[in-house]
Protein backbone atom coordinates (compact mmCIF):
# COMPACT_ATOMS: atom_id res chain seq x y z
CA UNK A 1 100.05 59.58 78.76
CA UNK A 2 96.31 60.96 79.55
CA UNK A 3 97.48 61.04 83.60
CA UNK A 4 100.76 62.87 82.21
CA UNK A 5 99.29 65.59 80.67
CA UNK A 6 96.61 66.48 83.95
CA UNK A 7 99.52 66.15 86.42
CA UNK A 8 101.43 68.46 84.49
CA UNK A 9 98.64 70.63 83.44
CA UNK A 10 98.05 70.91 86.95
CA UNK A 11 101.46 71.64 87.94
CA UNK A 12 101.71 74.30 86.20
CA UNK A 13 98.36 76.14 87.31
CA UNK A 14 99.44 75.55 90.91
CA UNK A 15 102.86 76.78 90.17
CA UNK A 16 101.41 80.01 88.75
CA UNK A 17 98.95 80.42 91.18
CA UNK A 18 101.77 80.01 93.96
CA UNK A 19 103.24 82.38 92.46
CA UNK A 20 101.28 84.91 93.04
CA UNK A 21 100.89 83.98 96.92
CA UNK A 22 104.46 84.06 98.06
CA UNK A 23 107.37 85.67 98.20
CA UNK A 24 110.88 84.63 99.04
CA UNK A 25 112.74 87.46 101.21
CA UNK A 26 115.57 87.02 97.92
CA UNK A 27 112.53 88.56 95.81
CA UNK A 28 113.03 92.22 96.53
CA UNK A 29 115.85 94.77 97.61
CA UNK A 30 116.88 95.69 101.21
CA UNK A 31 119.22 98.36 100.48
CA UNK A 32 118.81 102.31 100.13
CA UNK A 33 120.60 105.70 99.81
CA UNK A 34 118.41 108.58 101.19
CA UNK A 35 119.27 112.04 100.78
CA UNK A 36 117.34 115.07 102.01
CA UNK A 37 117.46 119.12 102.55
CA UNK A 38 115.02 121.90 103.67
CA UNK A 39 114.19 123.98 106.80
CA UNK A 40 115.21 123.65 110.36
CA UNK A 41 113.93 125.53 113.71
CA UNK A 42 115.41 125.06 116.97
CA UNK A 43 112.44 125.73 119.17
CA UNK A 44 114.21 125.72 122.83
CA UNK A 45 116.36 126.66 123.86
CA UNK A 46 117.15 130.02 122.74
CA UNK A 47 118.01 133.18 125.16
CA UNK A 48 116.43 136.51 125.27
CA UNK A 49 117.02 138.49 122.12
CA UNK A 50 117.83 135.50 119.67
CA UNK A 51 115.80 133.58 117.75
CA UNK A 52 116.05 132.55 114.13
CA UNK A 53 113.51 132.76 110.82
CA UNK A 54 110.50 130.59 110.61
CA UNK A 55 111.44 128.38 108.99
CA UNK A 56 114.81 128.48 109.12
CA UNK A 57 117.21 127.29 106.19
CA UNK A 58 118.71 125.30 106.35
CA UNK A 59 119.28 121.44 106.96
CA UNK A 60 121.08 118.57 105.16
CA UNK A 61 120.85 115.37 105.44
CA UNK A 62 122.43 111.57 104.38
CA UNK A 63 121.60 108.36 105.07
CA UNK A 64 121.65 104.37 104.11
CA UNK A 65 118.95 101.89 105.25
CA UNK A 66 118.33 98.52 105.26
CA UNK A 67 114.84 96.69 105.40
CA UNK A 68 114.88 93.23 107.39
CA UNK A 69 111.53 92.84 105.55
CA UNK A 70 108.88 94.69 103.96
CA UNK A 71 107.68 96.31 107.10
CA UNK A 72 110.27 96.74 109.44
CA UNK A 73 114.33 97.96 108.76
CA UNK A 74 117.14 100.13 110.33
CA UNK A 75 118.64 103.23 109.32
CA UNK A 76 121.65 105.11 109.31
CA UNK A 77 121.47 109.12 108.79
CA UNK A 78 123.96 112.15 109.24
CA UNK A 79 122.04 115.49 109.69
CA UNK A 80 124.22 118.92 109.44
CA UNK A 81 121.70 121.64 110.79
CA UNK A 82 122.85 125.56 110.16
CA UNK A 83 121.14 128.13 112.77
CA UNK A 84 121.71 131.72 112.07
CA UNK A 85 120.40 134.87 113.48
CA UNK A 86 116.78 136.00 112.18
CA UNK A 87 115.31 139.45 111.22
CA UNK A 88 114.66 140.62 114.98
CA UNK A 89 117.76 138.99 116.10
CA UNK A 90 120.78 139.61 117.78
CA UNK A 91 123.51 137.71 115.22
CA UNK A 92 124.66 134.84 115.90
CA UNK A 93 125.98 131.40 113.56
CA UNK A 94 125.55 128.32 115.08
CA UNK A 95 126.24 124.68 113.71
CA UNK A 96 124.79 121.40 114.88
CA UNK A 97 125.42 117.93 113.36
CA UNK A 98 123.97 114.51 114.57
CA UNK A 99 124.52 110.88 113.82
CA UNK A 100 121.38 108.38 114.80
CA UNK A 101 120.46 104.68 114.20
CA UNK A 102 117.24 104.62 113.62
CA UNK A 103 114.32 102.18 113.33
CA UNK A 104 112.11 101.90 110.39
CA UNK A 105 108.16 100.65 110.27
CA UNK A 106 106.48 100.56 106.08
CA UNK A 107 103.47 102.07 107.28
CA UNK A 108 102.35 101.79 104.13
CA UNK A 109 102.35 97.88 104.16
CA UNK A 110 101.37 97.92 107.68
CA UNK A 111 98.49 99.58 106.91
CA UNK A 112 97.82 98.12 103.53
CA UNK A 113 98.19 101.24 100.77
CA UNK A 114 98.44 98.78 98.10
CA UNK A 115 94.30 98.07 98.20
CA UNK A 116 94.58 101.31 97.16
CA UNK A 117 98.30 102.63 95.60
CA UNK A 118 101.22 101.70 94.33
CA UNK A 119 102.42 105.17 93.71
CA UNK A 120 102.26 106.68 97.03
CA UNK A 121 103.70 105.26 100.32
CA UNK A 122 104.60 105.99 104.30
CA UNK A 123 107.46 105.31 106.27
CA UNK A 124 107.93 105.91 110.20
CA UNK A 125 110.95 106.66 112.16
CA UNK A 126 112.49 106.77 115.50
CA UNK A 127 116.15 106.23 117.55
CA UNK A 128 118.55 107.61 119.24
CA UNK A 129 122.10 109.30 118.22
CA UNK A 130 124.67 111.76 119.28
CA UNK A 131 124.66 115.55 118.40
CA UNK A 132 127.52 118.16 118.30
CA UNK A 133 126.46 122.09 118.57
CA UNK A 134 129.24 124.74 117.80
CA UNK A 135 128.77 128.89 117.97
CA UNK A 136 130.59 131.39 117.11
CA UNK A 137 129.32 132.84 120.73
CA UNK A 138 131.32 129.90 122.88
CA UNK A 139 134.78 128.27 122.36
CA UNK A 140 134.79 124.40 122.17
CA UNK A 141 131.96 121.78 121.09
CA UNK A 142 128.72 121.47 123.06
CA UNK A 143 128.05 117.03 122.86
CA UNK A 144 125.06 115.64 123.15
CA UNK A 145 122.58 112.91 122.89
CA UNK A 146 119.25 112.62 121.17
CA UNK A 147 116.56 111.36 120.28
CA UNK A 148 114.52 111.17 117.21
CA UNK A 149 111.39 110.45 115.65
CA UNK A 150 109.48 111.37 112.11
CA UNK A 151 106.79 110.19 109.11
CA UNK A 152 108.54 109.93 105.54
CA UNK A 153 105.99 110.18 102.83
CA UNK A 154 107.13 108.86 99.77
CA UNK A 155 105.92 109.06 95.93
CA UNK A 156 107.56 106.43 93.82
CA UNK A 157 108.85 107.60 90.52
CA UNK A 158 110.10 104.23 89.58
CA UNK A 159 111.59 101.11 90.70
CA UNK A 160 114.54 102.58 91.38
CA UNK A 161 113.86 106.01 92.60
CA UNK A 162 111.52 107.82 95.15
CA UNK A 163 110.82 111.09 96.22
CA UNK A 164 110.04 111.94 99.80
CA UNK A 165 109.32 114.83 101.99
CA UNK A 166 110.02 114.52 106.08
CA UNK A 167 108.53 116.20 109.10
CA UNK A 168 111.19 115.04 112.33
CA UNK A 169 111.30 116.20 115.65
CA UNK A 170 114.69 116.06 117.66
CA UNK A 171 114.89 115.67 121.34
CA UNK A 172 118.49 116.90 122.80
CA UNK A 173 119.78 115.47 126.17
CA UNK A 174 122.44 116.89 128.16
CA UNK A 175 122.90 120.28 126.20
CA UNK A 176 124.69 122.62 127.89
CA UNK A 177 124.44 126.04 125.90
CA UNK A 178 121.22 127.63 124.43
CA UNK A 179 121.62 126.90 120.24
CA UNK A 180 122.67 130.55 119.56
CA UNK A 181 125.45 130.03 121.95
CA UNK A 182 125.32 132.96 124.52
CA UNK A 183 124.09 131.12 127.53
CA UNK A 184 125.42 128.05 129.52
CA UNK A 185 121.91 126.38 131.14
CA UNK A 186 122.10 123.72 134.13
CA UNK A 187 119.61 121.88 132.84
CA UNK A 188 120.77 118.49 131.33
CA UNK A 189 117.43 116.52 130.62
CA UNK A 190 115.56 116.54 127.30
CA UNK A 191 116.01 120.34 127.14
CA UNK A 192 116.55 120.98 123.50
CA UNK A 193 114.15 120.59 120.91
CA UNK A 194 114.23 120.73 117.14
CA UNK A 195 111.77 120.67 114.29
CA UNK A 196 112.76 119.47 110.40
CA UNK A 197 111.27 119.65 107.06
CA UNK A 198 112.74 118.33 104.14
CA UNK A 199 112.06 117.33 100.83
CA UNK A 200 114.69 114.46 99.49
CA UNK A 201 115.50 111.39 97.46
CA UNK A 202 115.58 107.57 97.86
CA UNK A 203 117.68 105.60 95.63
CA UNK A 204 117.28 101.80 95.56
CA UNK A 205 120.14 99.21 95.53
CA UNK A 206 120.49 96.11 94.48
CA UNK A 207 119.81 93.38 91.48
CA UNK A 208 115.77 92.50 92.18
CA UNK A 209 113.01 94.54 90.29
CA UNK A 210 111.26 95.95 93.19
CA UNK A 211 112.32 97.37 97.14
CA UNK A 212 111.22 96.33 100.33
CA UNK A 213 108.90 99.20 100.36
CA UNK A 214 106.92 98.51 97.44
CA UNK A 215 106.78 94.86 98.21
CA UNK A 216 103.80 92.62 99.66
CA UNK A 217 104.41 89.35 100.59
CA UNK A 218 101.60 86.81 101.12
CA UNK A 219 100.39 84.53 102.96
CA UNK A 220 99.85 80.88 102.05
CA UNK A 221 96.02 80.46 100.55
CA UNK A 222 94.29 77.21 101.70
CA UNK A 223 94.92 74.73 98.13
CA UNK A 224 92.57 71.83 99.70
CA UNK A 225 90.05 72.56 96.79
CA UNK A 226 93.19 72.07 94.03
CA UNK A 227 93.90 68.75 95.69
CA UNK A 228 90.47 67.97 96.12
CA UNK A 229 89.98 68.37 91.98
CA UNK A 230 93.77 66.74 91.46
CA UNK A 231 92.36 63.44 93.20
CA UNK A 232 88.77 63.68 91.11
CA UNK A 233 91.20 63.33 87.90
CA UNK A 234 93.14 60.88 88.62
CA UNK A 235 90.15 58.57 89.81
CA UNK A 236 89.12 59.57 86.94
CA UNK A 237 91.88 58.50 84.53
CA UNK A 238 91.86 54.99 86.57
CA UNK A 239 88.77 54.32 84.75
CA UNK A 240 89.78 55.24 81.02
CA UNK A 241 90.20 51.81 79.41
CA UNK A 242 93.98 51.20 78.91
CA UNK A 243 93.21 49.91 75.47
CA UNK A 244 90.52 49.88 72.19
CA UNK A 245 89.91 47.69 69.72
CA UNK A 246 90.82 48.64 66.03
CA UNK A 247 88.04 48.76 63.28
CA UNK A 248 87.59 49.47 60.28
CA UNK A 249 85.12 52.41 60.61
CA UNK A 250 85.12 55.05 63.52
CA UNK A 251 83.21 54.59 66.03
CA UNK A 252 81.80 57.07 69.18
CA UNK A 253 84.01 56.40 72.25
CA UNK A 254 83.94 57.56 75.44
CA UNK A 255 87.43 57.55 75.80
CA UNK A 256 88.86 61.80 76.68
CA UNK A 257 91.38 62.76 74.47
CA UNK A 258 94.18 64.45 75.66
CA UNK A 259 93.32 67.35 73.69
CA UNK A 260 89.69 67.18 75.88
CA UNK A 261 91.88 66.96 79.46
CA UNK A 262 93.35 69.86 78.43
CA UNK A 263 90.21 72.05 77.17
CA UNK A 264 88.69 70.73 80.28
CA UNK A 265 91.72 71.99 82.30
CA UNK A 266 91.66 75.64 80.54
CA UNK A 267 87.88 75.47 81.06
CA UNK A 268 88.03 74.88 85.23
CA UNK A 269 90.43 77.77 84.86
CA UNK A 270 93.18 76.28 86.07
CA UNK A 271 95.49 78.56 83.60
CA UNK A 272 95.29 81.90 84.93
CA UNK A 273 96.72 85.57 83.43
CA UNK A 274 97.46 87.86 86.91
CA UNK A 275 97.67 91.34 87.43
CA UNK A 276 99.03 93.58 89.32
CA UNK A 277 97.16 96.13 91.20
CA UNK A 278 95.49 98.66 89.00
CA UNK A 279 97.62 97.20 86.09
CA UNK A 280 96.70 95.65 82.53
CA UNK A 281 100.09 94.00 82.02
CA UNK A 282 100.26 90.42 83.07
CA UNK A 283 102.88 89.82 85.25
CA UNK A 284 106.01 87.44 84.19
CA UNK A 285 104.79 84.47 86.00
CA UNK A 286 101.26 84.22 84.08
CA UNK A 287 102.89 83.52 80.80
CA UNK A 288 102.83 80.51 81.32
CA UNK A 289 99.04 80.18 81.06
CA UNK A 290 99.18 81.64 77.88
CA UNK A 291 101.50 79.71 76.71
CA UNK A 292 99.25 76.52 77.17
CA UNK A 293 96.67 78.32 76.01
CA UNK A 294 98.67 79.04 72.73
CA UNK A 295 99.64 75.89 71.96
CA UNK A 296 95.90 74.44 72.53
CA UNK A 297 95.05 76.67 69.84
CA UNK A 298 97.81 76.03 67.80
CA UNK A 299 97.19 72.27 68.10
CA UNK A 300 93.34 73.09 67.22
CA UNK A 301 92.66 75.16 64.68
CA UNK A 302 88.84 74.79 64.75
CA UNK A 303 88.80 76.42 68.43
CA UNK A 304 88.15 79.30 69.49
CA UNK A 305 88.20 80.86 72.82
CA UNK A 306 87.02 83.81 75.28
CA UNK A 307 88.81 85.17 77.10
CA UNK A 308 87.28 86.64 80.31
CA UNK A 309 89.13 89.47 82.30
CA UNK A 310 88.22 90.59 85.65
CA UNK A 311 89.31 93.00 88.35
CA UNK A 312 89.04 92.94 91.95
CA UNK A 313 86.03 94.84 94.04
CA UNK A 314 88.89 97.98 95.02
CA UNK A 315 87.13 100.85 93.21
CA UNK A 316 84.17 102.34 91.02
CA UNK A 317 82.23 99.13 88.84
CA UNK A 318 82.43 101.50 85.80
CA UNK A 319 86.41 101.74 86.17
CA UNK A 320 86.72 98.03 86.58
CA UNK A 321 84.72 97.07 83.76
CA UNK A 322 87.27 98.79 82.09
CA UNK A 323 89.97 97.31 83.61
CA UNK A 324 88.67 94.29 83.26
CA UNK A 325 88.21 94.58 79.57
CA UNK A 326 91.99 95.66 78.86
CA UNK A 327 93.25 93.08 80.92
CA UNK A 328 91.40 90.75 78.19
CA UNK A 329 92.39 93.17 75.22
CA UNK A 330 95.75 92.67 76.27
CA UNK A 331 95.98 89.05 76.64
CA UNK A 332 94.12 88.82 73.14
CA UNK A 333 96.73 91.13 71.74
CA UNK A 334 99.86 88.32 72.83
CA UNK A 335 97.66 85.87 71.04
CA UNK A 336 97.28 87.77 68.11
CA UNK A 337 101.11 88.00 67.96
CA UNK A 338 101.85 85.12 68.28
CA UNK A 339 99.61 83.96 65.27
CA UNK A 340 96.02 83.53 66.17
CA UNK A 341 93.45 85.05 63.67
CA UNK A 342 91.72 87.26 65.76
CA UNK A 343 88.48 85.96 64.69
CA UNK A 344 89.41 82.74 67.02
CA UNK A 345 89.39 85.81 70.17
CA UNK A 346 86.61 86.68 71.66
CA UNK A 347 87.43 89.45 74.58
CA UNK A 348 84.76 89.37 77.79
CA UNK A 349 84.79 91.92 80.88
CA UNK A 350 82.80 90.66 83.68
CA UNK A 351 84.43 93.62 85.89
CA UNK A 352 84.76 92.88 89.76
CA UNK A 353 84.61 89.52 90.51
CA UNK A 354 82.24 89.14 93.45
CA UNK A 355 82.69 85.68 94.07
CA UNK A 356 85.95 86.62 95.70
CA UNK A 357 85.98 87.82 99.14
CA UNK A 358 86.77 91.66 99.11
CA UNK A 359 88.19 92.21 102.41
CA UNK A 360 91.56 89.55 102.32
CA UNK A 361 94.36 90.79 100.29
CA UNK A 362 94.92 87.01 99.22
CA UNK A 363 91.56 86.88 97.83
CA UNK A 364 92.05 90.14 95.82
CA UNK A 365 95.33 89.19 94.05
CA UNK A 366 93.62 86.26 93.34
CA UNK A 367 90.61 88.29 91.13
CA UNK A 368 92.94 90.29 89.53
CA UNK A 369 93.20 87.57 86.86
CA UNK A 370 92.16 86.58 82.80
CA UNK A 371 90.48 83.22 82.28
CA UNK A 372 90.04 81.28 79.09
CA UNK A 373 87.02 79.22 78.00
CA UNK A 374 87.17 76.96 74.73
CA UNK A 375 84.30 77.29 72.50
């Protein structure tokens, strides 16, 4: 029964803390609608005596994406560009509309915002389409090819939603007329140029919590130390005599109750409380550990416990004390809920924990924790 209750005690801790290392690719959303409007400003080329505001309204565009992974993903967008005459300008009404297939690198995940964010991120952009210019200066359409590159920066408003603002450049090939439409050139390279602005939308699709673009996936963290302690406990258990002798009056054993293995398992912090970045919500895998905890307490009512929040070493040591305390107030709070005199609670913030390695990612999600310790 007493090898039972570690195996499973230590199942569980494992589970939670694999949890917090890995991610399937089923874990997050790959789908988005993006939608987007602002300025345009055809830069070349233009003949003598037309040119257009600066900037120039106005642009449109639509587009759906899809993220192989958190990092890298392909795009779809339709751009409809108006170009009209501007204040020192002989008139003139030209449109231009493109379709490219773009590709899509998170810089944000690349470079590792969430050490520092989870509001704000950074998406670059580049590929190749075809274009369409029409002017009320020349009869038929003018096709041609482009290509396209840009930064996306993006401020998440929710799981769901995120607002983004654009810079592109466009790169025409084989354009034949000038973009106000008077003049038939002979050059077909990379002649015509085009510079966007927009401010837009991102809507994200599908049944997961979180997109590609707010998610980081981990690496696997080296366990040898968990199977290290697993094998202490079991050689430990081979030596608890299998059974006692009854008398009539107690007597002092040195037999572990299985009340002890598990008191000794909350103690070696096996049951963990995570956190996300910056947050003081545990996240639905760590309620688990409380759960243990919960019952332990339940199960003794003599106990009592600290509980002992910390943060990782991202920021000011006066903002993660703080943290670290309402990481603990928080966890103390569930207790309290669920029945636990709040005498039994004692709340401890030990702030950043430095025994954790700052610089790996994996170590940091790993700080970002509540402990327990039985008193």
């Amino acid at each position: 029964m007493k090898k039972i209750v570690i195996i499973l005690a230590f199942s569980l801790g494992f589970n939670n803390l694999h949890a917090q290392t890995e991610n399937t690719s089923n874990g997050y959303n790959k789908w988005s609608i993006e939608l987007g409007g602002g300025f345009t400003k055809p830069q070349r080329p233009l003949s003598a005596g037309f040119s257009t505001d600066t900037p120039s309204p106005w642009v449109g565009e639509a587009g759906v994406r899809y993220m192989f992974n958190n990092k890298f993903g392909l795009k779809l967008d339709y751009g409809y560009h108006s170009f009209t005459s501007g204040d020192d300008s002989m008139d003139f009404d030209s449109k231009y509309q493109r379709l490219d297939l773009q590709g899509v690198a998170n810089l944000g995940r690349i470079m590792n915002f969430e050490t520092w964010t989870n509001t704000f991120g950074l998406l670059g952009h580049a590929g190749f389409g075809v274009g369409q210019l029409k002017s009320d200066n020349f009869r038929g359409k003018d096709w041609t090819g482009n290509f396209i590159a840009g930064i996306t920066g993006q401020i998440r408003l929710s799981n769901r939603i995120a607002l983004t603002g654009d810079f592109s450049s466009i790169l025409n090939a084989s354009q034949d007329h000038t973009f106000d439409g008077a003049y038939v050139g002979e050059n077909r390279g990379f002649s015509g140029l085009i510079f966007n602005g927009t401010v837009g939308l991102q809507v994200y699709l599908g049944k997961n919590t979180k997109h590609a673009d707010w998610t980081v996936l981990s690496q696997n963290v080296d366990l040898t130390a968990y199977d290290n302690k697993l094998a202490e406990l079991e050689a430990q258990i081979k030596n608890i005599p299998s059974k006692q002798v009854i008398v009539e009056k107690p007597v002092t054993t040195n037999v572990v109750s299985d009340k002890d293995i598990v008191k000794e398992m909350i103690n070696d912090k096996y049951y963990s409380v995570y956190f996300d970045f910056n947050k003081s919500t545990p996240i639905e895998n760590s309620t688990a550990a409380i759960d243990v905890v919960l019952t332990y307490l339940r199960k003794n009512p003599s106990t009592s416990i600290d509980i002992l929040g910390y943060a990782d070493q991202v920021g000011k040591s006066e903002y993660n004390e703080k943290l670290s305390n309402a990481r603990a107030t928080n966890v103390k709070t569930i207790l309290e809920k669920a029945g636990i005199a709040s005498s039994r609670l004692n709340v401890v913030a030990n702030g950043a924990d430095t025994s954790i390695q700052k610089d790996s990612e994996e170590a940091r999600r790993l700080a970002r924790r509540v402990t327990f310790r039985v008193r």
